[in-house]
Protein backbone atom coordinates (compact mmCIF):
# COMPACT_ATOMS: atom_id res chain seq x y z
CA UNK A 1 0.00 0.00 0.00
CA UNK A 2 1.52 3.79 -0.69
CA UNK A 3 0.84 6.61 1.13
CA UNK A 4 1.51 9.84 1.29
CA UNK A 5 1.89 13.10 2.94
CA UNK A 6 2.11 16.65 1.92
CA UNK A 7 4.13 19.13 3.84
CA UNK A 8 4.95 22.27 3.65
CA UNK A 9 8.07 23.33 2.92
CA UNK A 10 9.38 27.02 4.79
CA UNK A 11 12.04 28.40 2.52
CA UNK A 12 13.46 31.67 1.71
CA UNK A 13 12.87 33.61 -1.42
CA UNK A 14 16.67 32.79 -2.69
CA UNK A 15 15.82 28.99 -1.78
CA UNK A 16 12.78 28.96 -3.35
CA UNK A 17 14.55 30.65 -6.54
CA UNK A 18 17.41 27.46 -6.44
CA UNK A 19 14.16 25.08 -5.93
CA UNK A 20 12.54 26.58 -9.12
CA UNK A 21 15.31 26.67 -11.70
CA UNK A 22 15.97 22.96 -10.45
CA UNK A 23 12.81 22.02 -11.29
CA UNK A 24 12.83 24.02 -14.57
CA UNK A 25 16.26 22.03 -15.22
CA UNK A 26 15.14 18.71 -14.78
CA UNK A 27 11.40 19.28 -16.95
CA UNK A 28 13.90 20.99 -19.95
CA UNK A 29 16.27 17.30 -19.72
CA UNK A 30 13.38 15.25 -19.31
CA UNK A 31 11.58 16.45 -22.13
CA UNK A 32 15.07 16.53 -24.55
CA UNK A 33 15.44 12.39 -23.89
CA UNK A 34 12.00 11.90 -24.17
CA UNK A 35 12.42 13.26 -27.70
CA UNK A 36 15.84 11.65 -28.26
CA UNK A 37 13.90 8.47 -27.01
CA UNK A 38 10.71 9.35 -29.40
CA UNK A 39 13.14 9.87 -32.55
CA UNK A 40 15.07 7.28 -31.96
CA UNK A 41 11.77 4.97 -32.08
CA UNK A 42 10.72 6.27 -35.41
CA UNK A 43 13.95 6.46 -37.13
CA UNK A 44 15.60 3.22 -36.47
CA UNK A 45 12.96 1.18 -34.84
CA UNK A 46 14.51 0.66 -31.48
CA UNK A 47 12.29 0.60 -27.73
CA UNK A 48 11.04 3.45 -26.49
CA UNK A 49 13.03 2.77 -23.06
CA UNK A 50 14.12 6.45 -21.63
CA UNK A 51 16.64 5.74 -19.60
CA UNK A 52 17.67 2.23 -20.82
CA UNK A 53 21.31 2.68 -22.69
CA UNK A 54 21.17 6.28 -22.60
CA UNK A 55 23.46 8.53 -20.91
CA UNK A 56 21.28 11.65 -19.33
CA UNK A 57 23.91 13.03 -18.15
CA UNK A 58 25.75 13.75 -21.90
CA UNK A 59 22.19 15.62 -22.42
CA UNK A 60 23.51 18.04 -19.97
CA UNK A 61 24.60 21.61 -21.83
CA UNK A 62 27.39 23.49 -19.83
């Protein structure tokens, strides 16, 4: 059985700041290896596995 429990969270404005770009970060990456993944399907055929043989990490701009 899950449960779960919201909380709330007391930050400051800065923290809150760090907490949003994170989360803008990880939606932008998520979204570029679900449409490697996606291309990758239609072009050559292979699984539509996200993470499976994929390196997220080289998705990463610096």
């Amino acid at each position: 059985m899950i449960f779960n429990r919201k909380i709330r969270l007391i930050v400051t404005d800065e923290q809150a700041r760090i907490l949003d770009s994170q989360s803008k970060k990880c939606n932008w990456l998520y979204n570029r290896l679900l449409a490697i993944a996606r291309d990758d399907y239609i072009n050559n055929g292979n699984s539509k596995k996200l993470l499976s043989g994929r390196n997220l990490r080289n998705q990463v701009p610096y």
